[in-house]
N, C-alpha and C. Protein backbone atom coordinates (compact mmCIF):
# COMPACT_ATOMS: atom_id res chain seq x y z
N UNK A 1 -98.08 -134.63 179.61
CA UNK A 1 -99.12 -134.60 180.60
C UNK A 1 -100.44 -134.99 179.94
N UNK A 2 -100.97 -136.10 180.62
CA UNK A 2 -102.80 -136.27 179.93
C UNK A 2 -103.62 -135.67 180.85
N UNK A 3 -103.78 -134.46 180.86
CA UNK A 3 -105.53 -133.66 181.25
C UNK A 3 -106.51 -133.82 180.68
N UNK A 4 -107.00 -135.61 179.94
CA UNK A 4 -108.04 -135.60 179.38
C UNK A 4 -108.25 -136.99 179.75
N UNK A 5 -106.84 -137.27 180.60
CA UNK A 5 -107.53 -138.44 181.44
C UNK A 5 -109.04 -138.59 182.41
N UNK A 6 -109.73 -139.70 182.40
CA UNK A 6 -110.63 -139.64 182.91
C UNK A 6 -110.18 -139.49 184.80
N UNK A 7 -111.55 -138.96 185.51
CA UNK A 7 -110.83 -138.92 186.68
C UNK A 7 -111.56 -140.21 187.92
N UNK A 8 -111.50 -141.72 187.40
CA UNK A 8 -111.82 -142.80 187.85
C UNK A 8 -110.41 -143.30 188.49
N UNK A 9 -109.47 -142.53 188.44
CA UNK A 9 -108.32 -142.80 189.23
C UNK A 9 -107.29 -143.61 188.41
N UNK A 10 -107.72 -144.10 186.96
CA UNK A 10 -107.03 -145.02 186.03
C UNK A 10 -105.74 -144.09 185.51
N UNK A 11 -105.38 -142.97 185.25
CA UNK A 11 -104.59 -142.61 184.32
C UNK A 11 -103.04 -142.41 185.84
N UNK A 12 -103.41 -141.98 186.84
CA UNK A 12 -102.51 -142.43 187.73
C UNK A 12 -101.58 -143.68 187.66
N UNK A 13 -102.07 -144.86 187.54
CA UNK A 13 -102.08 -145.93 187.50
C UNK A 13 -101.64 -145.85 186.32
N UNK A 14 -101.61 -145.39 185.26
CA UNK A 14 -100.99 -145.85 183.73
C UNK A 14 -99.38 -145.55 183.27
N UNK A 15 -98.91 -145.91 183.10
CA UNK A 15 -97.66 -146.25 182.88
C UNK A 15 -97.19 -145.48 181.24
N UNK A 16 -96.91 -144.32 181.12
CA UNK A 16 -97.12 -143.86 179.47
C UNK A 16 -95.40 -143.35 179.28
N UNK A 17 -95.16 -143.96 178.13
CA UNK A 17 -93.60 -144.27 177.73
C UNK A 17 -93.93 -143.66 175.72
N UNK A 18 -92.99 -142.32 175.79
CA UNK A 18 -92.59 -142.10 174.64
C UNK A 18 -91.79 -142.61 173.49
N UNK A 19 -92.24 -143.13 172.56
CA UNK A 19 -91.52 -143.65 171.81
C UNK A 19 -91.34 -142.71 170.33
N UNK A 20 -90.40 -142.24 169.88
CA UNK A 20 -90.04 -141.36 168.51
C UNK A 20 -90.27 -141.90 167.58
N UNK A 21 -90.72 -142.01 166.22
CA UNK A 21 -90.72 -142.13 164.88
C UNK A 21 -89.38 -141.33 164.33
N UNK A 22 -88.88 -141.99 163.21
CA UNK A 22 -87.75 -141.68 162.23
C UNK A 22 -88.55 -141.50 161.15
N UNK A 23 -87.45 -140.54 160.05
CA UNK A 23 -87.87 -141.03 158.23
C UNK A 23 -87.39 -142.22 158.32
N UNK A 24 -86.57 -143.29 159.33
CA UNK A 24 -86.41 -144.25 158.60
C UNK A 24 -87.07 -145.39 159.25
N UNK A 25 -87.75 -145.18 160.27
CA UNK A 25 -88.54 -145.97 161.07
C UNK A 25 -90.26 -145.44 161.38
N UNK A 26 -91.02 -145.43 160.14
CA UNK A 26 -91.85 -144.73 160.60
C UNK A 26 -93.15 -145.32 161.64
N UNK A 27 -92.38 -146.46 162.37
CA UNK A 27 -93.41 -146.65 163.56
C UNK A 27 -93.20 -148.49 163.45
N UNK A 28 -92.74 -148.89 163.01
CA UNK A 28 -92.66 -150.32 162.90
C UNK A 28 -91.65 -151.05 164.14
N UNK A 29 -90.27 -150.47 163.88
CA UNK A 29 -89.89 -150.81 165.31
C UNK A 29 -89.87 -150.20 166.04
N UNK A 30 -90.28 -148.64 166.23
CA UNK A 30 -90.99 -148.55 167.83
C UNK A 30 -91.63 -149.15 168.66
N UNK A 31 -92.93 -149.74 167.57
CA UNK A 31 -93.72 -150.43 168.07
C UNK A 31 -93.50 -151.84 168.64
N UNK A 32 -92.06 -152.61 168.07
CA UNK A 32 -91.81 -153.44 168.62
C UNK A 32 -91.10 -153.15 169.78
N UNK A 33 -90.37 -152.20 169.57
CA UNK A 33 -89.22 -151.91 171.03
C UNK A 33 -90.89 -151.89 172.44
N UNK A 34 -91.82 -150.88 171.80
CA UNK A 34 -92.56 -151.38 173.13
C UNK A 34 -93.48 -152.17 173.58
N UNK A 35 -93.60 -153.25 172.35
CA UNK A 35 -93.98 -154.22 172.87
C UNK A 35 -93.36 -154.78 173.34
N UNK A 36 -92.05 -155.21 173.44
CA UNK A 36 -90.68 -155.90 173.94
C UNK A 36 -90.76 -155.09 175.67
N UNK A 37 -91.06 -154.15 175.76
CA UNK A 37 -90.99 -153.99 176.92
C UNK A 37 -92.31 -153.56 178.08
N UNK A 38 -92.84 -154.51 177.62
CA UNK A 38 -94.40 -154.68 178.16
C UNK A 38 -95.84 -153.71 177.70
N UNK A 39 -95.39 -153.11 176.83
CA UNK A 39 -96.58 -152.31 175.92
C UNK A 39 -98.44 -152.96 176.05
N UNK A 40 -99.02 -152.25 176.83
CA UNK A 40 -100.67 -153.35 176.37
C UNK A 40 -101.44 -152.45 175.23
N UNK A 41 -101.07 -151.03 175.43
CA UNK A 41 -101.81 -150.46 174.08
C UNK A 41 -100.40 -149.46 173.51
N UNK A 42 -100.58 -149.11 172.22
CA UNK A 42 -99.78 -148.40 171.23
C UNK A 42 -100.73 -147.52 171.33
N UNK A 43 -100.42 -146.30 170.98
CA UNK A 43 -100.99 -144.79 170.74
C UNK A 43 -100.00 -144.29 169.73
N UNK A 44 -100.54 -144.85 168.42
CA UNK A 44 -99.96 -143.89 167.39
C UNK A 44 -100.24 -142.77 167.41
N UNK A 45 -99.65 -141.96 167.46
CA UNK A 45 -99.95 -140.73 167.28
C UNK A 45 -99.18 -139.84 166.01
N UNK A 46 -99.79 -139.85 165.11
CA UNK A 46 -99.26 -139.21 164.27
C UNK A 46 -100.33 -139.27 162.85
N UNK A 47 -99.87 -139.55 162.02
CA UNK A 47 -100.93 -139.39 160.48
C UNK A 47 -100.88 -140.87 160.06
N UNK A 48 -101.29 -141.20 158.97
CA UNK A 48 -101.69 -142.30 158.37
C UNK A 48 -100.56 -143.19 158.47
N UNK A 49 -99.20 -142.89 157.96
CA UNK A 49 -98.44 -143.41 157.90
C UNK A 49 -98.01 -144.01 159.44
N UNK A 50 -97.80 -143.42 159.88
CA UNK A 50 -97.46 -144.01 161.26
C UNK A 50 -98.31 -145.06 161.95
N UNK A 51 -99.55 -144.79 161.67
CA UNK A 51 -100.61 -145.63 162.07
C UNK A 51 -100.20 -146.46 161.29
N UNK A 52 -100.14 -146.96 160.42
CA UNK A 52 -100.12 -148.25 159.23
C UNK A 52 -99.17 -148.58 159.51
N UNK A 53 -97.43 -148.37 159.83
CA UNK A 53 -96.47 -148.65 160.26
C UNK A 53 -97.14 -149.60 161.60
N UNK A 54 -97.31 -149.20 162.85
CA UNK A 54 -97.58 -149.58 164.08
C UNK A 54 -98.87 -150.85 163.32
N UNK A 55 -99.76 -150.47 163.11
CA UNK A 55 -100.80 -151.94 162.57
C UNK A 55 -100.33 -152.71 161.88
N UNK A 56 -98.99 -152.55 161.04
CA UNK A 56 -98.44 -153.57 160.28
C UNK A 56 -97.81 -154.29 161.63
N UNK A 57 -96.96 -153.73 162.07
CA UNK A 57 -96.25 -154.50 163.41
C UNK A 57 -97.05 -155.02 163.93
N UNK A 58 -98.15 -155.00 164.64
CA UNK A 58 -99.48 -156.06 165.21
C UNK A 58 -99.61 -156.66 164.56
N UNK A 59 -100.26 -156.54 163.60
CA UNK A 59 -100.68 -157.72 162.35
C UNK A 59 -99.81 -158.42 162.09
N UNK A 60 -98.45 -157.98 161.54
CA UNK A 60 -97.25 -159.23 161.41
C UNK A 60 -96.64 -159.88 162.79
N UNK A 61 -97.05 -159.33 163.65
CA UNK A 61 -95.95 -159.96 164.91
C UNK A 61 -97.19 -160.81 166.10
N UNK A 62 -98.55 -160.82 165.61
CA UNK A 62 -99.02 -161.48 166.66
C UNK A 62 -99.13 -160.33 167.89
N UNK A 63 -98.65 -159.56 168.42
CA UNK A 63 -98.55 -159.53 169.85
C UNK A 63 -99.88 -159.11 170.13
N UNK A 64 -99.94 -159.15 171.57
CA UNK A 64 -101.19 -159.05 172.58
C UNK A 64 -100.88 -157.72 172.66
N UNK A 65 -101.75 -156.45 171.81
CA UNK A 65 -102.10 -155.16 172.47
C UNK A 65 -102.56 -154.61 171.39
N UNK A 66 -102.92 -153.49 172.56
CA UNK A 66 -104.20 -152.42 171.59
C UNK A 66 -103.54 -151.25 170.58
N UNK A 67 -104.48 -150.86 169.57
CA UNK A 67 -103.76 -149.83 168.78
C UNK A 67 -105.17 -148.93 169.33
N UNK A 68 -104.05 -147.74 169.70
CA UNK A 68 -104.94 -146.39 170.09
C UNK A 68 -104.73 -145.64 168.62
N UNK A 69 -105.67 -144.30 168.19
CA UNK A 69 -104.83 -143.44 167.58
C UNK A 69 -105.02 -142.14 167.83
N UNK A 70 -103.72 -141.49 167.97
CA UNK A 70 -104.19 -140.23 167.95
C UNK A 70 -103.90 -139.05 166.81
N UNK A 71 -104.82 -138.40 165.89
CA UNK A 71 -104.41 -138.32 164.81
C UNK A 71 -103.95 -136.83 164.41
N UNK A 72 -102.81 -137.20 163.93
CA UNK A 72 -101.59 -135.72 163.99
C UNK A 72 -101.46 -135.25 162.72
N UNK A 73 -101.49 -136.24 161.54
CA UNK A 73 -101.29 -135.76 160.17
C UNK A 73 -102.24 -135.10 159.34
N UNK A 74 -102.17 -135.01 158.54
CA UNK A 74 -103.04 -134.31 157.39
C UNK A 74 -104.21 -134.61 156.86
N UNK A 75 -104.02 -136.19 156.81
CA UNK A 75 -104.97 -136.91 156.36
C UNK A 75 -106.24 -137.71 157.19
N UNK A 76 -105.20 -138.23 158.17
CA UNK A 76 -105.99 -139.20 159.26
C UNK A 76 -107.45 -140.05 158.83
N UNK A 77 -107.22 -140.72 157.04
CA UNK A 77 -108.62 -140.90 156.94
C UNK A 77 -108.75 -141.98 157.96
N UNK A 78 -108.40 -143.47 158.46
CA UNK A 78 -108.78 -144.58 159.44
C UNK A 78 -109.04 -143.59 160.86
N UNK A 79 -108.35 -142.74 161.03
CA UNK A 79 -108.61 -142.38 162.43
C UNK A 79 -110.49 -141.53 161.95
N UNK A 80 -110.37 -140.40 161.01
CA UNK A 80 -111.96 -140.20 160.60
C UNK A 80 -113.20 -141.62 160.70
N UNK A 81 -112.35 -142.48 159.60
CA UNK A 81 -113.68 -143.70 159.57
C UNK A 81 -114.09 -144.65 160.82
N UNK A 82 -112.83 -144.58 161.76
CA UNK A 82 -113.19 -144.56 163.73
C UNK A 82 -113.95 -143.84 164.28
N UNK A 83 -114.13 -142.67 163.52
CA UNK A 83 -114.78 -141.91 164.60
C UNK A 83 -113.89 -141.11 165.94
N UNK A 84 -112.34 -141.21 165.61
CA UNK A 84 -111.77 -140.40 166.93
C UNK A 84 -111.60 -139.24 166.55
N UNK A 85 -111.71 -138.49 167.62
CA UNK A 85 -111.57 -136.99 167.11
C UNK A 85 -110.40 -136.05 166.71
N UNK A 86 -110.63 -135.46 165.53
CA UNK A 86 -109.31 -135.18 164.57
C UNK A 86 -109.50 -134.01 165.00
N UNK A 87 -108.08 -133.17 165.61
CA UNK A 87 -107.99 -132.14 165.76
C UNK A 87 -108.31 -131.33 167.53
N UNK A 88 -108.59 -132.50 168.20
CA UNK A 88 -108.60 -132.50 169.70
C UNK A 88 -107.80 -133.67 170.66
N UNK A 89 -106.86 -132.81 170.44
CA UNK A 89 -105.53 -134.45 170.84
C UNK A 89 -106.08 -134.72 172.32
N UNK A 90 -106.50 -133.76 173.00
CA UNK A 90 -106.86 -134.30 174.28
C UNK A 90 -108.41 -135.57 174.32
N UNK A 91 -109.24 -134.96 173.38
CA UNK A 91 -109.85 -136.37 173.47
C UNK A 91 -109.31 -137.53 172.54
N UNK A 92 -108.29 -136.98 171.80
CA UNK A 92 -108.50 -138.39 171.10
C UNK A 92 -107.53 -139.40 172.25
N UNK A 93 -106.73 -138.39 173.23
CA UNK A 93 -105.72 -139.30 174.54
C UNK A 93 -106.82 -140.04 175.40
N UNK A 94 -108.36 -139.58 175.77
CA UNK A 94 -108.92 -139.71 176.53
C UNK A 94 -109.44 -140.85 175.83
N UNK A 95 -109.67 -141.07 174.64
CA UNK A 95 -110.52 -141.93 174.07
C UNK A 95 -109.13 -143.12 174.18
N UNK A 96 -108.13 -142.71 173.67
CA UNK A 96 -107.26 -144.08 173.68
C UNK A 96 -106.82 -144.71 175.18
N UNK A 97 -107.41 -143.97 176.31
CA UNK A 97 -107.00 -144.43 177.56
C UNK A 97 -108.35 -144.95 177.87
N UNK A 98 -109.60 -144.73 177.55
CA UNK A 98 -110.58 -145.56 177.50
C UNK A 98 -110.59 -147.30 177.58
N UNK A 99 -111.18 -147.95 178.31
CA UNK A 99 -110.95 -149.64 178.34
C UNK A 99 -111.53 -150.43 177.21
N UNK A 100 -112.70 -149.24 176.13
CA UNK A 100 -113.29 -150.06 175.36
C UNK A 100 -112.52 -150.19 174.23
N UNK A 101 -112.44 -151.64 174.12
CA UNK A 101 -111.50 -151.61 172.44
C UNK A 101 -112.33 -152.66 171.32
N UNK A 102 -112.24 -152.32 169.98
CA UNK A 102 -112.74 -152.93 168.96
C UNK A 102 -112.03 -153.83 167.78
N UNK A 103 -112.50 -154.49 166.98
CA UNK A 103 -111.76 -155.47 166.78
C UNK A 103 -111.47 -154.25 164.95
N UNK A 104 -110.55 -154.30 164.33
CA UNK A 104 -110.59 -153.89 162.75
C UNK A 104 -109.84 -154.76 161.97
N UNK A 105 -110.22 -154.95 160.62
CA UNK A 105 -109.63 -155.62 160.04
C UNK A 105 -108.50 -154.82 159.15
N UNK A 106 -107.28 -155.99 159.07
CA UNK A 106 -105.83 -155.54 158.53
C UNK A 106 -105.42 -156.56 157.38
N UNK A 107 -105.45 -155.82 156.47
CA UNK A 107 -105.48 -157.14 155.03
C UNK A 107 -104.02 -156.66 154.38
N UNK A 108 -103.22 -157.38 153.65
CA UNK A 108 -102.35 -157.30 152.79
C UNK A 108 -102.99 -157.90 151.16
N UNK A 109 -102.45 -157.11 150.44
CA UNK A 109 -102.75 -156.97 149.14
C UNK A 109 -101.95 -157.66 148.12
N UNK A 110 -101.47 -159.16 147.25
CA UNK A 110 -100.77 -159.35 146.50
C UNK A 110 -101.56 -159.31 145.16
N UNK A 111 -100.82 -158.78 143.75
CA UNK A 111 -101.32 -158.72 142.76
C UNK A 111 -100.37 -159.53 141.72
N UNK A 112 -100.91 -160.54 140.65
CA UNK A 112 -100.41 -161.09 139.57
C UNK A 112 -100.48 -159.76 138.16
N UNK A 113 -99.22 -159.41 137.95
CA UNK A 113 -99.48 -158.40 137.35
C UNK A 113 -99.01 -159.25 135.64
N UNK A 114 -98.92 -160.25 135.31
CA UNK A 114 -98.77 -161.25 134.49
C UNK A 114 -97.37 -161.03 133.85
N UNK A 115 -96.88 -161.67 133.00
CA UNK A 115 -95.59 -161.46 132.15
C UNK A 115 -95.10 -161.84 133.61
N UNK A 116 -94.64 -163.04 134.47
CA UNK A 116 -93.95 -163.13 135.78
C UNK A 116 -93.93 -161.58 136.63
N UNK A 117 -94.81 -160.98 136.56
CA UNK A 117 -94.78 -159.92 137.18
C UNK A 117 -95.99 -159.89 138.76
N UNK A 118 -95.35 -159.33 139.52
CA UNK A 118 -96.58 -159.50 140.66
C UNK A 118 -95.68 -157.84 141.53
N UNK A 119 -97.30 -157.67 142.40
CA UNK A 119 -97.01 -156.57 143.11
C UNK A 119 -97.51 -156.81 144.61
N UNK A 120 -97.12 -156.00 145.80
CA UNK A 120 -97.51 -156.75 146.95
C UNK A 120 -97.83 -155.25 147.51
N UNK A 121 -98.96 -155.06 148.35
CA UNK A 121 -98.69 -153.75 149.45
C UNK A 121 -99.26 -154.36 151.00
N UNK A 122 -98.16 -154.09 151.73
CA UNK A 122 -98.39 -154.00 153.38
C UNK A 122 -98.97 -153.18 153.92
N UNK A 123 -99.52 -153.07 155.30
CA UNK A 123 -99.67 -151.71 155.75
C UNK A 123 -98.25 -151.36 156.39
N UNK A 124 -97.40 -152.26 156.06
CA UNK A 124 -95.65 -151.69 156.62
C UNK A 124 -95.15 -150.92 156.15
N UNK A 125 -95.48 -151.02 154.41
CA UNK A 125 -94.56 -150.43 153.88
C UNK A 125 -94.99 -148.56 154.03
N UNK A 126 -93.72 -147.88 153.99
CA UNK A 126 -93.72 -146.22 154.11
C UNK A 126 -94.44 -145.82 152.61
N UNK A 127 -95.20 -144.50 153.07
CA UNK A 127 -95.22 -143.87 151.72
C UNK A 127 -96.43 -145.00 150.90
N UNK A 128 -96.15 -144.79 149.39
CA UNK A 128 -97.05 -145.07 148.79
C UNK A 128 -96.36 -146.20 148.04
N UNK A 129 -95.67 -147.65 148.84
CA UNK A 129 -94.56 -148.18 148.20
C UNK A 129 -95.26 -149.37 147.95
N UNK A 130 -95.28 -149.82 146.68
CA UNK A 130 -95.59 -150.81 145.91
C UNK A 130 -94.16 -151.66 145.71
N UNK A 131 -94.40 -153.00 145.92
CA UNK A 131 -92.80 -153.78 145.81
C UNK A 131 -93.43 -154.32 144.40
N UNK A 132 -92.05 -154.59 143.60
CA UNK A 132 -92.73 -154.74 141.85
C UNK A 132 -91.48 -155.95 141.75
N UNK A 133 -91.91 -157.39 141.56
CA UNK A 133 -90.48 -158.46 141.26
C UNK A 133 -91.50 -158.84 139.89
């Protein structure tokens, strides 16, 4: 239930579909399963990881929609440096059902670690996972 929907008559009208996180999916193909089935905004809801899972899926897949967040974990520093509110899930629902959206930037990281060595980090990857070839 959202009781922090605004009452302009919009959250009637909204269409809100649960999607689960796994340890082994921590938000990457959720996020595609609902974009695949007409998704216009994502509402991570959960901690860092999940968020970075779901923004890796935007960022790598192109699609047309918004990343909401709502922040559940421990850390939530991107949801802090937003400005959504940590620790009041009802506004941070109200804020992600809000129409205003902003643009952030999503960078991937490759490193020449020399001796044929290189390292890469996504915001896909789970955890604190550095790929090392």
């Amino acid at each position: 239930m959202i009781e922090a929907a605004p009452d302009d008559g919009a959250a009637a009208a909204t269409d809100v579909r649960w999607y689960e996180t796994s340890p082994e999916d921590a938000g990457h193909g959720t996020a595609a399963r609902a974009v695949e089935e007409g998704a216009e905004v994502l509402v991570a809801a959960g901690g860092d990881g999940t968020v970075r899972a779901v923004a890796a899926y935007l960022g790598e897949s192109g699609a047309d929609a918004d990343l909401a967040i709502v922040p559940l974990g421990t850390g939530n520093l991107l949801a802090r440096n937003l400005g959504v509110p940590v620790g009041d899930v009802p506004a941070a629902f109200a804020r992600a059902l809000a129409p205003e959206a902003r643009p952030v930037d999503l960078g991937w990281l490759e490193a020449d670690l020399g001796e044929g060595r290189s390292a890469s980090r996504s915001p896909s990857w789970p955890g604190s996972a550095w790929t090392r070839t």
